[in-house]
N, C-alpha and C. Protein backbone atom coordinates (compact mmCIF):
# COMPACT_ATOMS: atom_id res chain seq x y z
N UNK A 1 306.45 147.17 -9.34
CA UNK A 1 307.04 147.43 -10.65
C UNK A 1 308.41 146.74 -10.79
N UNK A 2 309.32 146.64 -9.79
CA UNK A 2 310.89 145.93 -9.64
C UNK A 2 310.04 144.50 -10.36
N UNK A 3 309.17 143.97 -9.68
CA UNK A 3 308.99 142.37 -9.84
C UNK A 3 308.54 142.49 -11.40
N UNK A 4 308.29 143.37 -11.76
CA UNK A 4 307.70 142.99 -13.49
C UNK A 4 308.87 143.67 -14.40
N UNK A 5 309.83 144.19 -13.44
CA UNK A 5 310.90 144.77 -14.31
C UNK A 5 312.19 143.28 -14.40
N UNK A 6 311.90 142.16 -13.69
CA UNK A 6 312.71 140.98 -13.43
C UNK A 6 311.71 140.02 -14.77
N UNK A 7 310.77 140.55 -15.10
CA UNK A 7 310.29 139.33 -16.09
C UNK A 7 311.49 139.20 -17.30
N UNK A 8 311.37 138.25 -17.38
CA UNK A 8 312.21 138.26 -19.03
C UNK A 8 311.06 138.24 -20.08
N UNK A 9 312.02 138.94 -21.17
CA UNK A 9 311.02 139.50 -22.34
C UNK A 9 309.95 138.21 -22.87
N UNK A 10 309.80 137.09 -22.86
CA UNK A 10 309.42 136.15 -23.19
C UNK A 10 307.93 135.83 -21.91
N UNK A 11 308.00 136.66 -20.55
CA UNK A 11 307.28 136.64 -19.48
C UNK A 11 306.28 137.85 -19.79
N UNK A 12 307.21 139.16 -20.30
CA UNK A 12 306.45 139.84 -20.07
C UNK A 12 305.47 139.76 -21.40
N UNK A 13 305.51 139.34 -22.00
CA UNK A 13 304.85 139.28 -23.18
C UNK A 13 303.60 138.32 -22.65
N UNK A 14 303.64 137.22 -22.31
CA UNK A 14 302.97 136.67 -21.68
C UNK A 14 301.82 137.67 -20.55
N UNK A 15 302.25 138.25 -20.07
CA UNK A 15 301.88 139.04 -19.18
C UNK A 15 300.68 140.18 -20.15
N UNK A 16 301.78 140.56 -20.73
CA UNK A 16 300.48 141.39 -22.31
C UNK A 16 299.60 140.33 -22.80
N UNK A 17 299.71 139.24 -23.47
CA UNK A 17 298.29 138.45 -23.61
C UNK A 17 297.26 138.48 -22.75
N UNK A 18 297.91 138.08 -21.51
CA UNK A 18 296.90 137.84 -20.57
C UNK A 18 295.83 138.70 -19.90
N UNK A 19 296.62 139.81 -19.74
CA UNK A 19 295.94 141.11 -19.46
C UNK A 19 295.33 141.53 -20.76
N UNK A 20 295.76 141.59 -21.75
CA UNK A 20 295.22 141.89 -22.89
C UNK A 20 293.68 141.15 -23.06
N UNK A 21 293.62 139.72 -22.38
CA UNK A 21 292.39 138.70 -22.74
C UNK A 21 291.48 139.22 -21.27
N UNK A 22 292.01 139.37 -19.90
CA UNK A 22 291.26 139.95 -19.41
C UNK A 22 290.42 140.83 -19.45
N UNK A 23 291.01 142.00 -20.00
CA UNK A 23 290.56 143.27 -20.25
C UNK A 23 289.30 143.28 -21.40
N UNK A 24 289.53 142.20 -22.24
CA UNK A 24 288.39 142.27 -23.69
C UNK A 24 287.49 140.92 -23.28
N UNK A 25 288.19 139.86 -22.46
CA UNK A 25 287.10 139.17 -22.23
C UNK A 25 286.29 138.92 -20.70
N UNK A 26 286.88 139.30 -19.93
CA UNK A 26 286.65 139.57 -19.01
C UNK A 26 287.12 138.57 -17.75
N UNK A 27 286.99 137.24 -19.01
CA UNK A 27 287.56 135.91 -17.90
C UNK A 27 288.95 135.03 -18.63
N UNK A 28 289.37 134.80 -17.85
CA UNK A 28 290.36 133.43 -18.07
C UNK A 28 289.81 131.97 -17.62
N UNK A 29 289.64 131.18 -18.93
CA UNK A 29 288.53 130.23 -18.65
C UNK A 29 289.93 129.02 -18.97
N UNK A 30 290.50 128.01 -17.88
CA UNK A 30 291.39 126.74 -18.15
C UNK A 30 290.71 126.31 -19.24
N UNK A 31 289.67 125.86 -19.32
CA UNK A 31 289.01 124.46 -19.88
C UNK A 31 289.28 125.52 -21.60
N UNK A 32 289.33 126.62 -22.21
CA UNK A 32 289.20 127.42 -23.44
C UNK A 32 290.96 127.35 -23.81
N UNK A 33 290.82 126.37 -25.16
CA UNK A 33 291.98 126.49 -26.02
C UNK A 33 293.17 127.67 -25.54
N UNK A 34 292.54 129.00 -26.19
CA UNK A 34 293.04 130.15 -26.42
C UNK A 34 293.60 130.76 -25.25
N UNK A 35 292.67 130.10 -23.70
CA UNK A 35 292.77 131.06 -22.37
C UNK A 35 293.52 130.07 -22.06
N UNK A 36 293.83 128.78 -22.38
CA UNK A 36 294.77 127.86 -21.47
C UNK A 36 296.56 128.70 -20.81
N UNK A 37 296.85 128.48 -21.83
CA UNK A 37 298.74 129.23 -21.57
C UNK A 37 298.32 130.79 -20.47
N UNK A 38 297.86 131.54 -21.05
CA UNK A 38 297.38 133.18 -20.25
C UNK A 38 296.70 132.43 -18.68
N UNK A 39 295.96 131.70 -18.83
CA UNK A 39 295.40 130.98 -17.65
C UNK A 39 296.28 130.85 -16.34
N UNK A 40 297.51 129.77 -17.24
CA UNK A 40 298.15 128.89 -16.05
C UNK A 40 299.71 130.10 -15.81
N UNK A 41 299.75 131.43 -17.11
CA UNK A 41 300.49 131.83 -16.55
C UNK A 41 300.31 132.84 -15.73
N UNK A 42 299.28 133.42 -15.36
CA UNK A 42 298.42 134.30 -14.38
C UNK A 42 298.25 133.31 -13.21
N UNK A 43 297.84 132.22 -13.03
CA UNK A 43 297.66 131.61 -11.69
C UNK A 43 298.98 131.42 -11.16
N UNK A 44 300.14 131.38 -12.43
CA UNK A 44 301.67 131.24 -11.50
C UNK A 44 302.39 132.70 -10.92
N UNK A 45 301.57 133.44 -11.72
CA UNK A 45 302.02 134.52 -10.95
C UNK A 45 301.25 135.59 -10.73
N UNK A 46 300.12 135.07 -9.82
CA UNK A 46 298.78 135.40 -9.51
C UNK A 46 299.25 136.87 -8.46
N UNK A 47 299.98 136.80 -7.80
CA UNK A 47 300.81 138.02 -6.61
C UNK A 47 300.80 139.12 -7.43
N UNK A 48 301.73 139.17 -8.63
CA UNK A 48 302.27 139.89 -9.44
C UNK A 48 301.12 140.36 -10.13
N UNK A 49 300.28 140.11 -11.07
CA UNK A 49 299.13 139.99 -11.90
C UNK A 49 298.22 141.30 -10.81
N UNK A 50 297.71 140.60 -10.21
CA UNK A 50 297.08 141.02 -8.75
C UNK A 50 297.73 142.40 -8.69
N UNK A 51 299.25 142.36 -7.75
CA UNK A 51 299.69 143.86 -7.19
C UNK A 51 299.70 144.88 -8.88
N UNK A 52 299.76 144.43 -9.48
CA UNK A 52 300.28 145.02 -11.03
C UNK A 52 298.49 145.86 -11.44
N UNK A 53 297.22 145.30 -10.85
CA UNK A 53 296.09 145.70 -11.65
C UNK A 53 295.66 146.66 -10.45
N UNK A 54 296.20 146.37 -8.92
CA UNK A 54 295.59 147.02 -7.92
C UNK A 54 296.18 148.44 -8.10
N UNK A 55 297.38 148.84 -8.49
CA UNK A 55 297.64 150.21 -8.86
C UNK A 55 296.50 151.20 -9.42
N UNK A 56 295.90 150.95 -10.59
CA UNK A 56 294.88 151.13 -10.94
C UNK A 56 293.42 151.24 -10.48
N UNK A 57 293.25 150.47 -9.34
CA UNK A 57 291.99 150.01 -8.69
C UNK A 57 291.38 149.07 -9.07
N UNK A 58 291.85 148.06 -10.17
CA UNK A 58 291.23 146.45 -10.18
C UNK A 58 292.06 145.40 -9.97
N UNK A 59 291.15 144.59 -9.80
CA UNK A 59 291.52 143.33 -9.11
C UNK A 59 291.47 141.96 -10.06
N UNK A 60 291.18 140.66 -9.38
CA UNK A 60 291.31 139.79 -10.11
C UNK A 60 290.69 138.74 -9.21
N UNK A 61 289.78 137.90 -9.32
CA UNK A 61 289.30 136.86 -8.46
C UNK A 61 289.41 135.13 -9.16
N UNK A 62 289.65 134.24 -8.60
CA UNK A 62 289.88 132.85 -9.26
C UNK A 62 289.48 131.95 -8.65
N UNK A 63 288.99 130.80 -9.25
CA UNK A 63 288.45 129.67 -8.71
C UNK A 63 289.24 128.56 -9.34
N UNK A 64 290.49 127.72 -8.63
CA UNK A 64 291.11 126.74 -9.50
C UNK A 64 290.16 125.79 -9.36
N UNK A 65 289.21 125.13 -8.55
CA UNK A 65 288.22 124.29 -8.96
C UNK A 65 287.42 124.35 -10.22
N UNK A 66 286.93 125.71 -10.43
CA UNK A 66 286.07 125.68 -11.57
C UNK A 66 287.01 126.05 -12.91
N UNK A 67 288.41 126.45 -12.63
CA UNK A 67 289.32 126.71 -13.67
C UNK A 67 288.79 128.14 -14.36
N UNK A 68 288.78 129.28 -13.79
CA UNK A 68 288.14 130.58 -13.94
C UNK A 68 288.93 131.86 -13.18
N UNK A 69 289.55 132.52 -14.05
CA UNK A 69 290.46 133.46 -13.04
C UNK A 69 289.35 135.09 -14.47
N UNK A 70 289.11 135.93 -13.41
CA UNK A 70 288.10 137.11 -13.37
C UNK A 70 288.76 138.24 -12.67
N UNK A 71 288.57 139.34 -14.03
CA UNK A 71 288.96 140.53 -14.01
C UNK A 71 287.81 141.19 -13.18
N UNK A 72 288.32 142.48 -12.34
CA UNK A 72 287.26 142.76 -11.46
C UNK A 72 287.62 144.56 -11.85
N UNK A 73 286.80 145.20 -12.56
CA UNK A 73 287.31 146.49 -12.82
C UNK A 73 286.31 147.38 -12.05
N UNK A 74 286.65 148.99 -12.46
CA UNK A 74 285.64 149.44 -12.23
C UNK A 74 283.62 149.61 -12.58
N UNK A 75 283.40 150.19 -11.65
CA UNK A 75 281.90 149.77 -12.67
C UNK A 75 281.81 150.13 -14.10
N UNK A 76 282.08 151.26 -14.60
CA UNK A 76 282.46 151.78 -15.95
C UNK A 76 283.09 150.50 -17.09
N UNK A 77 283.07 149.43 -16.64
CA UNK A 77 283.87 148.64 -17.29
C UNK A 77 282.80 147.01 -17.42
N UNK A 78 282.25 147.14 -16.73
CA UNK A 78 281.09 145.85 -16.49
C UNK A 78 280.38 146.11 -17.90
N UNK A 79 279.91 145.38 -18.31
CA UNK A 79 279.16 145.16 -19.50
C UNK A 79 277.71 145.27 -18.93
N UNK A 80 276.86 145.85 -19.40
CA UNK A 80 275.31 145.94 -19.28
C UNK A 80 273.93 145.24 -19.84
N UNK A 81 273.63 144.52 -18.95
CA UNK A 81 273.00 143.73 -19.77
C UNK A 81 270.91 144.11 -19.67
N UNK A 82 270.77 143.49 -20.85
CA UNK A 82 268.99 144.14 -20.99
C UNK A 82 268.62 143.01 -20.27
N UNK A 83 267.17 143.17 -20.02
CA UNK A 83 266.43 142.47 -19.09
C UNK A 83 266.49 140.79 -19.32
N UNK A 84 266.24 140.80 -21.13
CA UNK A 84 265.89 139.18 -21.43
C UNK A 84 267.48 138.77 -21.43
N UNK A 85 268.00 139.75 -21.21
CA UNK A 85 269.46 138.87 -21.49
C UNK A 85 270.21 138.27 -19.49
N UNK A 86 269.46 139.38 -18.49
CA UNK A 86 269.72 139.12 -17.57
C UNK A 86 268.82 137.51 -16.83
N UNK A 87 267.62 137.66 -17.81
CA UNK A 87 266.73 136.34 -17.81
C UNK A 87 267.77 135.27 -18.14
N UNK A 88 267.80 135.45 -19.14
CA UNK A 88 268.77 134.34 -19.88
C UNK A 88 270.13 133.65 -18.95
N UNK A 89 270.74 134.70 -18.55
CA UNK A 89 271.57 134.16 -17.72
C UNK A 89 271.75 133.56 -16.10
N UNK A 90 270.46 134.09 -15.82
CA UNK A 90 269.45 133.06 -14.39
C UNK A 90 269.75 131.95 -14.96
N UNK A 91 269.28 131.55 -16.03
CA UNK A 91 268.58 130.37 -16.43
C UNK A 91 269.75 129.57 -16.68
N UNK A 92 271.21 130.53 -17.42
CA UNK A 92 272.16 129.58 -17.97
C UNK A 92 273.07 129.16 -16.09
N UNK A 93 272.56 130.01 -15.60
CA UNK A 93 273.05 130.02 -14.01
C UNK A 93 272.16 128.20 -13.61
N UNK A 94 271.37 128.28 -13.61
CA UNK A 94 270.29 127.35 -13.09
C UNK A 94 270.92 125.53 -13.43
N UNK A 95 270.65 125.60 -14.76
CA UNK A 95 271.45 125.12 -15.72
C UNK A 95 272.95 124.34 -15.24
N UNK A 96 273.76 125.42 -15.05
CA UNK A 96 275.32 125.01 -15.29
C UNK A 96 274.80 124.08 -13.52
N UNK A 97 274.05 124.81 -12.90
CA UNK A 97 274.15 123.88 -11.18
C UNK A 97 273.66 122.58 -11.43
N UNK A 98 272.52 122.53 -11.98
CA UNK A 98 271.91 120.95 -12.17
C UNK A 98 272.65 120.35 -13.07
N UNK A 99 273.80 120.95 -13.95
CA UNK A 99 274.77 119.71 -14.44
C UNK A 99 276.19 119.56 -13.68
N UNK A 100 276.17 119.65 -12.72
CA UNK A 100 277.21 120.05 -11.90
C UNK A 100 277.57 118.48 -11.73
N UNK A 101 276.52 117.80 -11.41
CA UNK A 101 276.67 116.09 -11.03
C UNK A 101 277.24 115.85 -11.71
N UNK A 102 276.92 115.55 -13.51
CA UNK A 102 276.34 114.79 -14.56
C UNK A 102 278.05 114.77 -15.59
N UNK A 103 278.21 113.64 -16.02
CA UNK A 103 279.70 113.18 -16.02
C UNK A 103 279.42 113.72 -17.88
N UNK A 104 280.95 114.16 -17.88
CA UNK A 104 280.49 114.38 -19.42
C UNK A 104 282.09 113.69 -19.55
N UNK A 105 281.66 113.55 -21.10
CA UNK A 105 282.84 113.15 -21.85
C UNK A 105 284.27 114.00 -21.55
N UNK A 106 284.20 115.42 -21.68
CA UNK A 106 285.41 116.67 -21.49
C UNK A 106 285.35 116.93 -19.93
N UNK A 107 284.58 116.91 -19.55
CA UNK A 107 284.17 117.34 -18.17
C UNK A 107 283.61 118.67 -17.89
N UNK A 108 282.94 119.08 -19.36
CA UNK A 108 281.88 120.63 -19.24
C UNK A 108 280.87 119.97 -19.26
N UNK A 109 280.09 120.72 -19.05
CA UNK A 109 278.46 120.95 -18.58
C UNK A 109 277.81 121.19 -19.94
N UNK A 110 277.28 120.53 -20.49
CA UNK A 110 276.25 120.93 -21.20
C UNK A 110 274.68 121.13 -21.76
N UNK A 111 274.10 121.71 -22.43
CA UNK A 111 272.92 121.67 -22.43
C UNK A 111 272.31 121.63 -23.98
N UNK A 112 271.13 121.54 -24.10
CA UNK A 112 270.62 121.60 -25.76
C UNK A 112 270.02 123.19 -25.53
N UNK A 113 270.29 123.53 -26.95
CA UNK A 113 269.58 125.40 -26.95
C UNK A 113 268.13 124.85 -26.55
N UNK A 114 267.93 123.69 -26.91
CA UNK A 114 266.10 123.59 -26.81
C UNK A 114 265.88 123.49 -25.02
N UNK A 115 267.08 122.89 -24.12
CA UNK A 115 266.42 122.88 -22.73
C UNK A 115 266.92 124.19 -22.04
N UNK A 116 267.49 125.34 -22.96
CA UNK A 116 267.39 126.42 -22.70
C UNK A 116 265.86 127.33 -22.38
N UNK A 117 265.60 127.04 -23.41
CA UNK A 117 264.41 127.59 -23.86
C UNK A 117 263.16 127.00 -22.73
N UNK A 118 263.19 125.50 -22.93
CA UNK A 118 262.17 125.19 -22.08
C UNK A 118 262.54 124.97 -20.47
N UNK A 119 263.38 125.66 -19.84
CA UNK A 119 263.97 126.11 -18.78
C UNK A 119 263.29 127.06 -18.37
N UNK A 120 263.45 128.18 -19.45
CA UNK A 120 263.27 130.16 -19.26
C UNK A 120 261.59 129.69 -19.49
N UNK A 121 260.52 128.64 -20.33
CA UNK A 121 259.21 128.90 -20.43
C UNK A 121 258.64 127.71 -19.20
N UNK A 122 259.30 126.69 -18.37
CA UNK A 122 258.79 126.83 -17.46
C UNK A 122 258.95 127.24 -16.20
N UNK A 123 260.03 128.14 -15.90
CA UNK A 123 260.25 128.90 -14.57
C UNK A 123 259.22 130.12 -15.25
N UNK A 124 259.54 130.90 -16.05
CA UNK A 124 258.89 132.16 -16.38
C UNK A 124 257.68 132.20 -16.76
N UNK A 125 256.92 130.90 -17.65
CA UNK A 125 255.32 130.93 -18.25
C UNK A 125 255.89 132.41 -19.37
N UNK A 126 256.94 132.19 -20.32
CA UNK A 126 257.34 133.18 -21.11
C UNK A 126 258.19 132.85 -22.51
N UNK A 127 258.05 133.03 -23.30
CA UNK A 127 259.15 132.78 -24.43
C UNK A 127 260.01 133.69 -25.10
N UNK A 128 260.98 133.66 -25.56
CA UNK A 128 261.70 134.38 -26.29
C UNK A 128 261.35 134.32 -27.91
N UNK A 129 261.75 135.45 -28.57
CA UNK A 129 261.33 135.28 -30.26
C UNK A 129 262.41 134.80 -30.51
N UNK A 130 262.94 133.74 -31.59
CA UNK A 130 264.34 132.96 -32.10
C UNK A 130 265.26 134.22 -32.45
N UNK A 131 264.62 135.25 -32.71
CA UNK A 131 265.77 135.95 -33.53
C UNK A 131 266.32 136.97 -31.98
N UNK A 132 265.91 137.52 -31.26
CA UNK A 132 266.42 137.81 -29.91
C UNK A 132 267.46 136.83 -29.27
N UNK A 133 266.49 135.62 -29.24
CA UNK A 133 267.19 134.68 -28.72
C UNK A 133 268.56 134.18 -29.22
N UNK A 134 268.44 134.26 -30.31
CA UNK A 134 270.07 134.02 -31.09
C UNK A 134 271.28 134.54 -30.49
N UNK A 135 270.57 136.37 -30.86
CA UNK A 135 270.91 137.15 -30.69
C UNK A 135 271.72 137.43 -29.18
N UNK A 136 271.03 136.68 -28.32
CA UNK A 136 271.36 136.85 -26.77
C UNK A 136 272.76 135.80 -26.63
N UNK A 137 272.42 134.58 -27.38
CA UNK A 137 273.58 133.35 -27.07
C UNK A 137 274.39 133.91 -28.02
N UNK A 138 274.51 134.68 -28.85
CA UNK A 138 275.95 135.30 -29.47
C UNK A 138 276.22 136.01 -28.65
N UNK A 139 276.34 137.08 -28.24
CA UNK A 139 276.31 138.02 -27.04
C UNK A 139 277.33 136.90 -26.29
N UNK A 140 276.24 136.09 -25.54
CA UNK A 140 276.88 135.35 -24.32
C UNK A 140 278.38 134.41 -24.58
N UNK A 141 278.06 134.22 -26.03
CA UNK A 141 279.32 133.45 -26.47
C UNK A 141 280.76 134.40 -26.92
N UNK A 142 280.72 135.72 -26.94
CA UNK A 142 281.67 136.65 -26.94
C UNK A 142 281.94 137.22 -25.57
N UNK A 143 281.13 137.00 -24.30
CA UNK A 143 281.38 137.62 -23.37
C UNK A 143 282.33 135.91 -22.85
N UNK A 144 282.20 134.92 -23.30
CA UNK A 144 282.77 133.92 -22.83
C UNK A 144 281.90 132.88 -21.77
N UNK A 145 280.75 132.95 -21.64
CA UNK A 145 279.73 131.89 -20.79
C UNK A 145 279.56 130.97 -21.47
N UNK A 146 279.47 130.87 -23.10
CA UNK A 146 278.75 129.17 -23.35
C UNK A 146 279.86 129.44 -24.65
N UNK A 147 279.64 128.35 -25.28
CA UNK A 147 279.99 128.19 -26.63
C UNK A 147 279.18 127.53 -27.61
N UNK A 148 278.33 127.87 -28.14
CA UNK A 148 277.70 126.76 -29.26
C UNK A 148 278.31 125.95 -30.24
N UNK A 149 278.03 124.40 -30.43
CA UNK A 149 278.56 123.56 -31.06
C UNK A 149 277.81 123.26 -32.03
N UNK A 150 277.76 123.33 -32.73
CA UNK A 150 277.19 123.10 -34.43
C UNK A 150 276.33 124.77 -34.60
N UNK A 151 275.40 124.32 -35.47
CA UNK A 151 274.34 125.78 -35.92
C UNK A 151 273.50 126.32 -34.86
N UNK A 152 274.16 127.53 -35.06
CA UNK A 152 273.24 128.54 -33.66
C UNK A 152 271.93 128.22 -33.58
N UNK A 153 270.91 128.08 -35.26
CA UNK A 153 269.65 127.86 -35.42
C UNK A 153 269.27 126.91 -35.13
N UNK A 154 269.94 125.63 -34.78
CA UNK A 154 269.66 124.37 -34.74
C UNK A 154 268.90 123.96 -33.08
N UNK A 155 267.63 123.74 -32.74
CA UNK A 155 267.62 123.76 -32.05
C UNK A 155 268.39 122.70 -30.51
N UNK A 156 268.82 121.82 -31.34
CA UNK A 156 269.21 120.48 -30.87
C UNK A 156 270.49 120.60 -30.13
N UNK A 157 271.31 121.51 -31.13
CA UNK A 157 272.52 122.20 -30.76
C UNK A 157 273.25 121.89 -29.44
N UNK A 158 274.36 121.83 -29.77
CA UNK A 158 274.94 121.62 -27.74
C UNK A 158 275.21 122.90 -27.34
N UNK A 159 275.33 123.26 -26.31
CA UNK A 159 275.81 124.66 -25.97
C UNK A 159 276.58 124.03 -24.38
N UNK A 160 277.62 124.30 -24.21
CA UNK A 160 278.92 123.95 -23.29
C UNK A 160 278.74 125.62 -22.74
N UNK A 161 278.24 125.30 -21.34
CA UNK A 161 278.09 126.15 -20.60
C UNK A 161 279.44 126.55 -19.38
N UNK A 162 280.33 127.71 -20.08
CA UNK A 162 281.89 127.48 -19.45
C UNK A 162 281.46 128.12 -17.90
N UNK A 163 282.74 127.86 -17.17
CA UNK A 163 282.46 127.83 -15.43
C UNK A 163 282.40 129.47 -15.45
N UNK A 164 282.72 130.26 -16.36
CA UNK A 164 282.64 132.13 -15.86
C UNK A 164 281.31 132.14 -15.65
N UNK A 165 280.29 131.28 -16.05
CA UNK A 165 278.75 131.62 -15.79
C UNK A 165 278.86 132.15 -14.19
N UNK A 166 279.42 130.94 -13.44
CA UNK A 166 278.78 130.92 -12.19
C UNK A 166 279.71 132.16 -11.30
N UNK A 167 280.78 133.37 -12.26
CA UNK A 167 281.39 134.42 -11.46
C UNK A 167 280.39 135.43 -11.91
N UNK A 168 279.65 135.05 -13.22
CA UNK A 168 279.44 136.30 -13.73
C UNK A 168 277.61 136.32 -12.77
N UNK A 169 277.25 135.61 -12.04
CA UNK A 169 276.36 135.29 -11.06
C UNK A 169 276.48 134.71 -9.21
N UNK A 170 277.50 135.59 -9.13
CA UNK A 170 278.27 134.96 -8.11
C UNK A 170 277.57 134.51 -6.76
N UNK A 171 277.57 133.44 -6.27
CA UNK A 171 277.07 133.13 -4.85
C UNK A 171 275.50 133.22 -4.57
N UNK A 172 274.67 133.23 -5.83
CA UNK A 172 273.85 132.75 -5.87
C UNK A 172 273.11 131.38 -5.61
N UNK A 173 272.74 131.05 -5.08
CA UNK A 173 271.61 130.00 -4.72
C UNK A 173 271.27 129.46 -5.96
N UNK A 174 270.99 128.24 -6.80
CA UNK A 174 269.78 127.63 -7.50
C UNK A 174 268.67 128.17 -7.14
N UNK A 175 268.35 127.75 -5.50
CA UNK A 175 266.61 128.36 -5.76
C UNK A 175 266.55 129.67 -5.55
N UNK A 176 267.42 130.38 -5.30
CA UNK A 176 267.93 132.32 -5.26
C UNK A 176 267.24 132.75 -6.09
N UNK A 177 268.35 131.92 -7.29
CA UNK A 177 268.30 132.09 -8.87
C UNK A 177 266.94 131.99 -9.64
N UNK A 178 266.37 131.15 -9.16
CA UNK A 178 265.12 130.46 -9.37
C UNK A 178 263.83 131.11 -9.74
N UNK A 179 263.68 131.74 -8.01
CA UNK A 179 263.06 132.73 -7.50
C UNK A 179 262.87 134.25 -8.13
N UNK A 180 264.47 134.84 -8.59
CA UNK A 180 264.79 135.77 -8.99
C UNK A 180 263.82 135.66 -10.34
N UNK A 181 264.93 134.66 -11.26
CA UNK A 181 264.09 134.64 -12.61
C UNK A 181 262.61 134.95 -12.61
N UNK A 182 261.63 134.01 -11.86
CA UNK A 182 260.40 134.35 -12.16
C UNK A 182 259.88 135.58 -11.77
N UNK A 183 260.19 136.21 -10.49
CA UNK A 183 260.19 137.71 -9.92
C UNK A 183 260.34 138.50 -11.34
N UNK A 184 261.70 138.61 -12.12
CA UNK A 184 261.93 139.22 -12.89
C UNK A 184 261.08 139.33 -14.10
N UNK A 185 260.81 138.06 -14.89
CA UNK A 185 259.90 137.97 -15.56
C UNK A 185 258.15 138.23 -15.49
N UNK A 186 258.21 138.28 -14.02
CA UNK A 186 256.62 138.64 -13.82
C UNK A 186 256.25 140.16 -13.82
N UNK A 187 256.85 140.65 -13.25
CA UNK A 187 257.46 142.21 -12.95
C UNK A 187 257.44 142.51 -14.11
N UNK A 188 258.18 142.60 -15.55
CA UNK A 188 257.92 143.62 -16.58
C UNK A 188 257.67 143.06 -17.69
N UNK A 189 256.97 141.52 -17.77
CA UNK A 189 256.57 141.33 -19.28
C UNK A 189 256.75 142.27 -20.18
N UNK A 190 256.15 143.47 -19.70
CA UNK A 190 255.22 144.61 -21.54
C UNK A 190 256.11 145.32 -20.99
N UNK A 191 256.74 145.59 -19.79
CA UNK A 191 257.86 146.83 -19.98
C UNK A 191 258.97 146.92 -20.99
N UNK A 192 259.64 147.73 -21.12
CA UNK A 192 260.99 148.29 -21.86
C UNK A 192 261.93 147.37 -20.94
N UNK A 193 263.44 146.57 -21.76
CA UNK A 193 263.67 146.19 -21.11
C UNK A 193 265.04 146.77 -20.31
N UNK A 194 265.51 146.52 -18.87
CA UNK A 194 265.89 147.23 -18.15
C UNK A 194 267.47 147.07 -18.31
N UNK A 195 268.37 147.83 -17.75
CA UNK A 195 269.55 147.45 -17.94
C UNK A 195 270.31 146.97 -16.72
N UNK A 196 270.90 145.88 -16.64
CA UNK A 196 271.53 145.29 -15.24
C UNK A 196 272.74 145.08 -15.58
N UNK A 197 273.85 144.89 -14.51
CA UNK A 197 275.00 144.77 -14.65
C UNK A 197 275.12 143.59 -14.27
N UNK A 198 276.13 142.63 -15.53
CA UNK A 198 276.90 141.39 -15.23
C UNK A 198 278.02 141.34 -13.75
């Protein structure tokens, strides 16, 4: 508490954004406009940030390679996700690895909503209805994993798959991932779908 009582008012405020963006988004993404400044001022005073959330019992984990600093709360605090949406994010998992090579203009990863789709129908032999499916990449684009670039409906669409994918799936394998997906999808076609934690 001494070390956050030495911020100057102009720090600690800083300090309220940032925590403020943790807490509602879950990640601090470099490469995101909005998370840039909260980003680089949490990695400078990553000690502080850190001892300041462990009072409480959460934490904070970061990857300056992938430019991704992650709030780590209690379980009560994880977002819950339904089955096709835990599908979905195998797949956006799968995805962000096989563009890992592939040189882009910004240096994100991206994909078309359409090799989304035909991703999840040939690992799974399964499809999604468009209006679920929408429904799932809004979702994913408020929790902070992709961003869609032009019309959600469009199938052509880019979708910039940001690096929190690969915390919010951590230390997974490609063919882990792979494996999992189709397991998952074979397992409860006609069931209700289940609830898993991000």
């Amino acid at each position: 508490m001494s070390d956050i009582a030495r911020l100057s008012d102009t720090e600690r405020e800083r300090l309220r954004v940032a925590l403020n963006l943790l807490f509602t988004e879950s990640f601090l993404v470099r490469g995101l406009e909005h998370h840039a400044p909260s980003y680089r001022f949490v990695t400078s005073n990553f000690e502080l940030v850190e001892k300041y959330l462990a009072v409480a019992g959460w934490g904070l984990r970061r990857d300056e390679m992938l430019g991704v600093i992650a709030f780590q709360g209690p379980p009560s605090a994880r977002h819950s996700l339904s089955k096709d949406e835990s599908l979905l994010l195998l797949v956006l998992r799968l995805l962000f690895e096989e563009k890992a090579g592939e040189l882009s203009l910004h240096g994100e990863r991206t994909v078309r909503q359409q090799d989304i789709l035909e991703k999840y129908r040939v690992l799974a032999d399964a499809t999604w209805k468009k209006t679920r499916y929408l429904a799932m990449l809004r979702r994913f684009q408020v929790l902070r994993l992709i961003r869609i670039v032009g019309s959600e409906s469009d199938p052509e669409a880019t979708v910039i798959l940001h690096p929190s994918i690969s915390f919010a799936l951590d230390g997974m394998a490609v063919d882990e991932a792979a494996a999992l997906l189709r397991e998952t999808a074979r397992a409860g076609q006609d069931e209700e779908p289940e609830q898993a934690e991000e």
